[in-house]
N, C-alpha and C. Protein backbone atom coordinates (compact mmCIF):
# COMPACT_ATOMS: atom_id res chain seq x y z
N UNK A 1 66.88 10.67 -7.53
CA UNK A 1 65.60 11.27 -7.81
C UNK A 1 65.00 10.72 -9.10
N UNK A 2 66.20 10.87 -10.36
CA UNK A 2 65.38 10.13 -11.04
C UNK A 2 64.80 8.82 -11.20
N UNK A 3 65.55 7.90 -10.68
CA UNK A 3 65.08 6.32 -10.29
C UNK A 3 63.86 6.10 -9.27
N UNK A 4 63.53 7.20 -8.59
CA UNK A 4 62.67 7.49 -7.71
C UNK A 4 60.87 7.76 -8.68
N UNK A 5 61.49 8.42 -9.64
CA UNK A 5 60.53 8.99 -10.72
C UNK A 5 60.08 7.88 -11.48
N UNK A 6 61.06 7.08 -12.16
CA UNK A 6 60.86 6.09 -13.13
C UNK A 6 60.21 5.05 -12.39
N UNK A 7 60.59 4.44 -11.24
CA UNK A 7 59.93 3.29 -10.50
C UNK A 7 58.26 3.69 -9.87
N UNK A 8 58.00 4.99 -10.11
CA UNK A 8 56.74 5.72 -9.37
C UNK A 8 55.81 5.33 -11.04
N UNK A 9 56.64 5.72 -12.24
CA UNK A 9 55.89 5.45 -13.55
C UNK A 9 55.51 4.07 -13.68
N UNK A 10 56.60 3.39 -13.51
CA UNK A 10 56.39 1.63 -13.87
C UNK A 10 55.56 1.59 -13.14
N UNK A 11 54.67 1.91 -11.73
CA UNK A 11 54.31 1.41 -10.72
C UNK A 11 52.69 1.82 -11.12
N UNK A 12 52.72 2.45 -12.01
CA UNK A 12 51.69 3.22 -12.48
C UNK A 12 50.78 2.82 -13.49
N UNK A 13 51.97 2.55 -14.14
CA UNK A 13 51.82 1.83 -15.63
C UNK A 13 51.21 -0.14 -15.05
N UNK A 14 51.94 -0.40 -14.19
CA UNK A 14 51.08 -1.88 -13.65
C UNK A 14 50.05 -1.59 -13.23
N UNK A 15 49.86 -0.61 -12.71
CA UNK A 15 48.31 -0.63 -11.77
C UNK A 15 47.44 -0.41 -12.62
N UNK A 16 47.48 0.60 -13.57
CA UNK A 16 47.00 0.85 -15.02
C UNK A 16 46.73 -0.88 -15.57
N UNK A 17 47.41 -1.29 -16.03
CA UNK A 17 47.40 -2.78 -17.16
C UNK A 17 46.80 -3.51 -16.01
N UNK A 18 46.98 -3.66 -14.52
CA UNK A 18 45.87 -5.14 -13.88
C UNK A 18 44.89 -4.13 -13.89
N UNK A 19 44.53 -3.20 -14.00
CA UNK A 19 43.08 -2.66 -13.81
C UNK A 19 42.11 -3.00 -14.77
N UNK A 20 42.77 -2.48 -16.25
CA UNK A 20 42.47 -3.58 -17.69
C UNK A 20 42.38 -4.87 -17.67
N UNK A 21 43.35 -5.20 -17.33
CA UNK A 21 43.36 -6.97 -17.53
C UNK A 21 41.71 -7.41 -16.71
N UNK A 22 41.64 -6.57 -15.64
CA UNK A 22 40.70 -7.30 -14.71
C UNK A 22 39.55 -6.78 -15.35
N UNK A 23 39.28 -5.64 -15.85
CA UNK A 23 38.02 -5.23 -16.82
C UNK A 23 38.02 -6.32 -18.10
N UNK A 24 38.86 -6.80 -18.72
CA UNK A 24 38.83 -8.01 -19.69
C UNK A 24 37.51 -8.48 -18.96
N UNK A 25 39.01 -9.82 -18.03
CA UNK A 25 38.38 -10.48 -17.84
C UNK A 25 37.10 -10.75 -17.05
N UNK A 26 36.22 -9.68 -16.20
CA UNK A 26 35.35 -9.45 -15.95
C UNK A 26 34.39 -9.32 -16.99
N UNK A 27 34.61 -8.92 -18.27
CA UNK A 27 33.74 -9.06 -19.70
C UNK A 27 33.62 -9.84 -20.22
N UNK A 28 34.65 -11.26 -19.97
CA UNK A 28 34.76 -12.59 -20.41
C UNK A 28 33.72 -13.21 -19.93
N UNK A 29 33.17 -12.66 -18.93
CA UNK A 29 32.24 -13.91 -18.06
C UNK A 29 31.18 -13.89 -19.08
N UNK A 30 30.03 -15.51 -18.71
CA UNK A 30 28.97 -15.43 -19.75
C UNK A 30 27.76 -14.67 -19.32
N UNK A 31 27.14 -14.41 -20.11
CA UNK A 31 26.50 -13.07 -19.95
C UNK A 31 24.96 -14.00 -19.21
N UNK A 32 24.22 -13.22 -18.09
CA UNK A 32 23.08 -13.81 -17.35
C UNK A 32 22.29 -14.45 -18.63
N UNK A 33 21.80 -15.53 -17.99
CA UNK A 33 20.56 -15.99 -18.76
C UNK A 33 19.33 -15.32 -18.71
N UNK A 34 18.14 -15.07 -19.79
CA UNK A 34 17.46 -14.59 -19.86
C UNK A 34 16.66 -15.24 -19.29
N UNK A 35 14.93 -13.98 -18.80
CA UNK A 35 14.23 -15.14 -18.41
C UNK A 35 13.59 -15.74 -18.57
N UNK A 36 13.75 -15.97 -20.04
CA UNK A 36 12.16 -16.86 -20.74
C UNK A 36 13.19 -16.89 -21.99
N UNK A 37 12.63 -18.20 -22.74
CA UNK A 37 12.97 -17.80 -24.32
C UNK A 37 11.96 -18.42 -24.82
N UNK A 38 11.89 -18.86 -26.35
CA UNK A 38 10.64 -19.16 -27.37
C UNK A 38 11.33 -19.90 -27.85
N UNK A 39 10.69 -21.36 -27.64
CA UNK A 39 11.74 -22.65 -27.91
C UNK A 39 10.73 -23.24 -28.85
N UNK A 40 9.43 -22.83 -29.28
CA UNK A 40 9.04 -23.35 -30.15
C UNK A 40 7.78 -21.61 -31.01
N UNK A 41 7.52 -21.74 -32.37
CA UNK A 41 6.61 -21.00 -32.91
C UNK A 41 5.98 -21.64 -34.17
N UNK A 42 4.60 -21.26 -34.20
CA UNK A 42 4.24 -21.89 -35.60
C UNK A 42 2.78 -21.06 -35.66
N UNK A 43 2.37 -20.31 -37.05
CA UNK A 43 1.32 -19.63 -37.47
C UNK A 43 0.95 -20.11 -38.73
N UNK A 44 -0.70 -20.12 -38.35
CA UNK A 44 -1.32 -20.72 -39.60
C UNK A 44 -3.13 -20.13 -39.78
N UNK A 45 -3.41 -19.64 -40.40
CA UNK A 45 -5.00 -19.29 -40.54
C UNK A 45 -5.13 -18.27 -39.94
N UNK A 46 -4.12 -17.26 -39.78
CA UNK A 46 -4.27 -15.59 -38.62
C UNK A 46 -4.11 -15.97 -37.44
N UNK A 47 -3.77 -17.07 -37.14
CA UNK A 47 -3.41 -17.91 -35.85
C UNK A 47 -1.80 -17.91 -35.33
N UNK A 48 -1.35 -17.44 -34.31
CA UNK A 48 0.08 -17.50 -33.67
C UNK A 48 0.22 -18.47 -32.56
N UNK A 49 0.95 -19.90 -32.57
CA UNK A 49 0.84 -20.83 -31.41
C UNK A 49 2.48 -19.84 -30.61
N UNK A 50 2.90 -19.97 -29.64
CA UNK A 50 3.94 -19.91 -29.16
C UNK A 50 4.08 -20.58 -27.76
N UNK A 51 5.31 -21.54 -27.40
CA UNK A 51 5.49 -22.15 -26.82
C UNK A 51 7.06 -21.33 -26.60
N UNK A 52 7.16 -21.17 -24.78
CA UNK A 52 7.84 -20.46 -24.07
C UNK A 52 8.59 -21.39 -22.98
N UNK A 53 9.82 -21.31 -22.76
CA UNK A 53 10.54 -22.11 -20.90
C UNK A 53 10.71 -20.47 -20.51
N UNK A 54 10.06 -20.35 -19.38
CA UNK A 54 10.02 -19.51 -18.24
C UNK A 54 10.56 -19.99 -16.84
N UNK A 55 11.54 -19.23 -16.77
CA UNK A 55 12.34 -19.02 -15.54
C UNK A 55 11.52 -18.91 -13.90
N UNK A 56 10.43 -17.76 -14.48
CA UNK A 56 9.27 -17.29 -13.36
C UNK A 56 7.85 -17.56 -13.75
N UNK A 57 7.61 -18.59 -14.34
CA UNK A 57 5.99 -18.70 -14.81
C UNK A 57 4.93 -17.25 -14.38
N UNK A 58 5.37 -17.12 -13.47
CA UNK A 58 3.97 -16.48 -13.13
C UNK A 58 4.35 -14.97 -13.51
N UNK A 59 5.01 -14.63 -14.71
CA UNK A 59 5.09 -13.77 -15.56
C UNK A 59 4.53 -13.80 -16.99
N UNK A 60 3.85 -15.17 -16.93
CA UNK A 60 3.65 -15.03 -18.28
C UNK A 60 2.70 -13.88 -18.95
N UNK A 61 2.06 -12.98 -18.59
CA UNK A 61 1.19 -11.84 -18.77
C UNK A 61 2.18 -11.40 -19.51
N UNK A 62 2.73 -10.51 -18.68
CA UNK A 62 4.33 -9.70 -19.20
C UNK A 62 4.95 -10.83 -20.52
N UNK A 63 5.31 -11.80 -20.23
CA UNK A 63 6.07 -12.48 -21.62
C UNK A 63 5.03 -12.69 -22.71
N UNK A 64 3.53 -12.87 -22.66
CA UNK A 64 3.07 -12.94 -23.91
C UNK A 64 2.93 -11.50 -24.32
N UNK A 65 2.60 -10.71 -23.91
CA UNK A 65 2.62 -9.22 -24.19
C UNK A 65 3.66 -8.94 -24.72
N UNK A 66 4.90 -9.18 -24.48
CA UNK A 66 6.34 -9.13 -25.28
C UNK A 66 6.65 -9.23 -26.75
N UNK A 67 5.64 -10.66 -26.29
CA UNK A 67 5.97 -11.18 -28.11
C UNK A 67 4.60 -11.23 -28.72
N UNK A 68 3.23 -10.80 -28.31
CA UNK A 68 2.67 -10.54 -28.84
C UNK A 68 2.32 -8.95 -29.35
N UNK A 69 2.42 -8.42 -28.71
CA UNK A 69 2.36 -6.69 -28.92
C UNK A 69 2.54 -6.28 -30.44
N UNK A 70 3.98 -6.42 -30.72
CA UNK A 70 4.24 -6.68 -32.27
C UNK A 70 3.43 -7.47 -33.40
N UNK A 71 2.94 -8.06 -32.76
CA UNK A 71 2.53 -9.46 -33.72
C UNK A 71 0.48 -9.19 -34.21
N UNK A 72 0.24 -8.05 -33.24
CA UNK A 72 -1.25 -7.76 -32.88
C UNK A 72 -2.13 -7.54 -34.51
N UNK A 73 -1.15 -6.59 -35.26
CA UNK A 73 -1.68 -6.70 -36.50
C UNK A 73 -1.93 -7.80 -37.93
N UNK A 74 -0.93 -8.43 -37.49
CA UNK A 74 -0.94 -9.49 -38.53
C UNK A 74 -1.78 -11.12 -37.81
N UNK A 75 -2.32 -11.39 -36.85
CA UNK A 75 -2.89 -12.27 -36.61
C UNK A 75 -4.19 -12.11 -35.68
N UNK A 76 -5.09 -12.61 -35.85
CA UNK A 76 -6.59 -13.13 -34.97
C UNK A 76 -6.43 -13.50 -33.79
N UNK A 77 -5.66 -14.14 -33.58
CA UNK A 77 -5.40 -14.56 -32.27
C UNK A 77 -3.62 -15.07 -31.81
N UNK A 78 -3.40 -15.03 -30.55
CA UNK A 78 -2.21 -15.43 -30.26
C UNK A 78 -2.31 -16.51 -28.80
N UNK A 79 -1.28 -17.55 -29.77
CA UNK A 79 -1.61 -18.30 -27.95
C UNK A 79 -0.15 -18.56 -27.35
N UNK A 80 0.28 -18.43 -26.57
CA UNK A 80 1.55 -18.37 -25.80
C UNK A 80 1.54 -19.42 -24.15
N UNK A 81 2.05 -20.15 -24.06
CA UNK A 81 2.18 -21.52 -23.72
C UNK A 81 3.13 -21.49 -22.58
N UNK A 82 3.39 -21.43 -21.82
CA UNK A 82 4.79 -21.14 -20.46
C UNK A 82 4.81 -22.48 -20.04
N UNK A 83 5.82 -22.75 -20.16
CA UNK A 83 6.79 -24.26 -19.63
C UNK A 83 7.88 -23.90 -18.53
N UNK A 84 7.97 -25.05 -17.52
CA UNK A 84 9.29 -24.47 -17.07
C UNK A 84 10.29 -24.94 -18.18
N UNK A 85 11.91 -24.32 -17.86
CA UNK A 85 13.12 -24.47 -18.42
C UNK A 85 13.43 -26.19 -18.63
N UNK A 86 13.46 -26.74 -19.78
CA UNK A 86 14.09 -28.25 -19.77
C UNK A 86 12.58 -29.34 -19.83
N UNK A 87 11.31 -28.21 -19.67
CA UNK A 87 10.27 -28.89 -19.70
C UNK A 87 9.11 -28.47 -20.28
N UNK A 88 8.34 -29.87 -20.73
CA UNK A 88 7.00 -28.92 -21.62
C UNK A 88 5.77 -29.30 -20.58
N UNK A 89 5.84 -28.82 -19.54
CA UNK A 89 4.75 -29.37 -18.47
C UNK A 89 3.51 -28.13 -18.98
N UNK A 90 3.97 -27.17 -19.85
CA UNK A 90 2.20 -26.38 -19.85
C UNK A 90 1.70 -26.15 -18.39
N UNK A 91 2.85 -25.34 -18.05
CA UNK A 91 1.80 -24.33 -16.56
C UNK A 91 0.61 -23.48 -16.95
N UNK A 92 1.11 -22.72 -17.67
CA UNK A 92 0.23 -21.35 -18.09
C UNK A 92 0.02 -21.16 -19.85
N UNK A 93 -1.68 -20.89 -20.09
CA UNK A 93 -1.70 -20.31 -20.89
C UNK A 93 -1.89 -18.80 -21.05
N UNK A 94 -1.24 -18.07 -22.02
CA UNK A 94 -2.35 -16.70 -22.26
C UNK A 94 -2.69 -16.75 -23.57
N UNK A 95 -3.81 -16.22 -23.83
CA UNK A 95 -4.68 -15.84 -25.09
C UNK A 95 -4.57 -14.64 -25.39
N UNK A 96 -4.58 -14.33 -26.47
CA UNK A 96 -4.98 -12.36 -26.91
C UNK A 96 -5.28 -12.94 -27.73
N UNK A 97 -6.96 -11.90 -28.12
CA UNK A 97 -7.74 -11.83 -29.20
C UNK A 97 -8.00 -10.47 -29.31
N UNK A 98 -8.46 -9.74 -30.20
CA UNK A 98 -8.37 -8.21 -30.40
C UNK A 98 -9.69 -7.75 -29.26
N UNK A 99 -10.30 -8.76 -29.69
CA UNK A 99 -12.23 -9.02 -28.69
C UNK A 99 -11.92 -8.82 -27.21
N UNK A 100 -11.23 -9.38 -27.02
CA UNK A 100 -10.78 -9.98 -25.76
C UNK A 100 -9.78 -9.62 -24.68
N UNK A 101 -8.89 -9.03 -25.62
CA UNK A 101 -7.63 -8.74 -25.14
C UNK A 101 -6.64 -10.01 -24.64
N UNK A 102 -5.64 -10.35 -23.53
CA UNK A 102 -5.00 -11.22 -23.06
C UNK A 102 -5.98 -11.47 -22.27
N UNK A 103 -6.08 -12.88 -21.87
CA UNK A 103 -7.17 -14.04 -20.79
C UNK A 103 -5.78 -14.88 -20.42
N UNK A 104 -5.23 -15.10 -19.02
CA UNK A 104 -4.76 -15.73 -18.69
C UNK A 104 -4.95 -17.37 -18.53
N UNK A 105 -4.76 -18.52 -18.48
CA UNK A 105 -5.21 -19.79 -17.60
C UNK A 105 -4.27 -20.05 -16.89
N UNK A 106 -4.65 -20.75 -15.77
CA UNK A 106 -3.64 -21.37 -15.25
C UNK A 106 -3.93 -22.94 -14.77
N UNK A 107 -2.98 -23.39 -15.70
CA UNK A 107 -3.24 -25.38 -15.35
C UNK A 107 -2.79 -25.90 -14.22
N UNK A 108 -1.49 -25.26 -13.93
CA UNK A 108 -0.73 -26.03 -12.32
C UNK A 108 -0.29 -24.89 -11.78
N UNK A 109 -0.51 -25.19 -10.26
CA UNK A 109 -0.17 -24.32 -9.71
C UNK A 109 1.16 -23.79 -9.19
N UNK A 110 2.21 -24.58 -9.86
CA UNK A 110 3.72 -24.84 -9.38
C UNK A 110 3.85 -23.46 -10.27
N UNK A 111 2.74 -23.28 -11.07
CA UNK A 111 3.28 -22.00 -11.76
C UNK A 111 3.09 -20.68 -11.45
N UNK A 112 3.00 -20.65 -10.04
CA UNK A 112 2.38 -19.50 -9.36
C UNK A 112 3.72 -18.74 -8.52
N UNK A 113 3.79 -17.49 -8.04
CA UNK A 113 4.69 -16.92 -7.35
C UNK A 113 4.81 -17.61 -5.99
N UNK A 114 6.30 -17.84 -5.61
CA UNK A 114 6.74 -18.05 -4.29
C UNK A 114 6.68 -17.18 -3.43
């Protein structure tokens, strides 16, 4: 009975430690890529340039709003630039001016939803 007991603990105690081990290494993995980042910035005269690689171009509304929202008080204008990833092809511009609000452009159309 008692060897019955002890081998039921050990058996317990493993299932316990691979359950951990596998939560590790499930946390090891690298974490998703985001979907845009800001690979370039530069402000000058109340002026904000920003240059973006977008994953989904045809978000850029949503991504200049991101990083402009914050930024609304300290500059005149903001311009935010969407590239794909690895490239500066300039799909999309957006503008915000306080006048104006965000004005989208769009230069190519590869930058449009599938």
């Amino acid at each position: 009975m008692y060897l019955t007991t002890v081998r039921a603990m050990i058996f317990a105690a493993s299932a316990l430690l691979t359950g951990v081990l596998a939560a590790v290494v499930l946390s090891l993995e690298p974490a998703p890529q985001p979907p845009w980042k800001i690979t370039h910035r530069v402000s000058a005269h109340h002026a904000l340039v920003v240059e973006v690689e977008a994953r989904h171009p045809y978000d850029a509304l949503s991504i200049a709003r991101a990083i402009g929202e914050p930024e609304h008080g300290r500059f005149g204008e903001i311009l935010v630039y969407i590239n794909r990833p690895g490239r500066r092809d300039m799909l999309r511009r957006v503008q915000w001016t306080p006048q104006h609000g965000y004005v989208e452009t769009v230069y190519r159309p590869e930058g449009t939803r599938q």
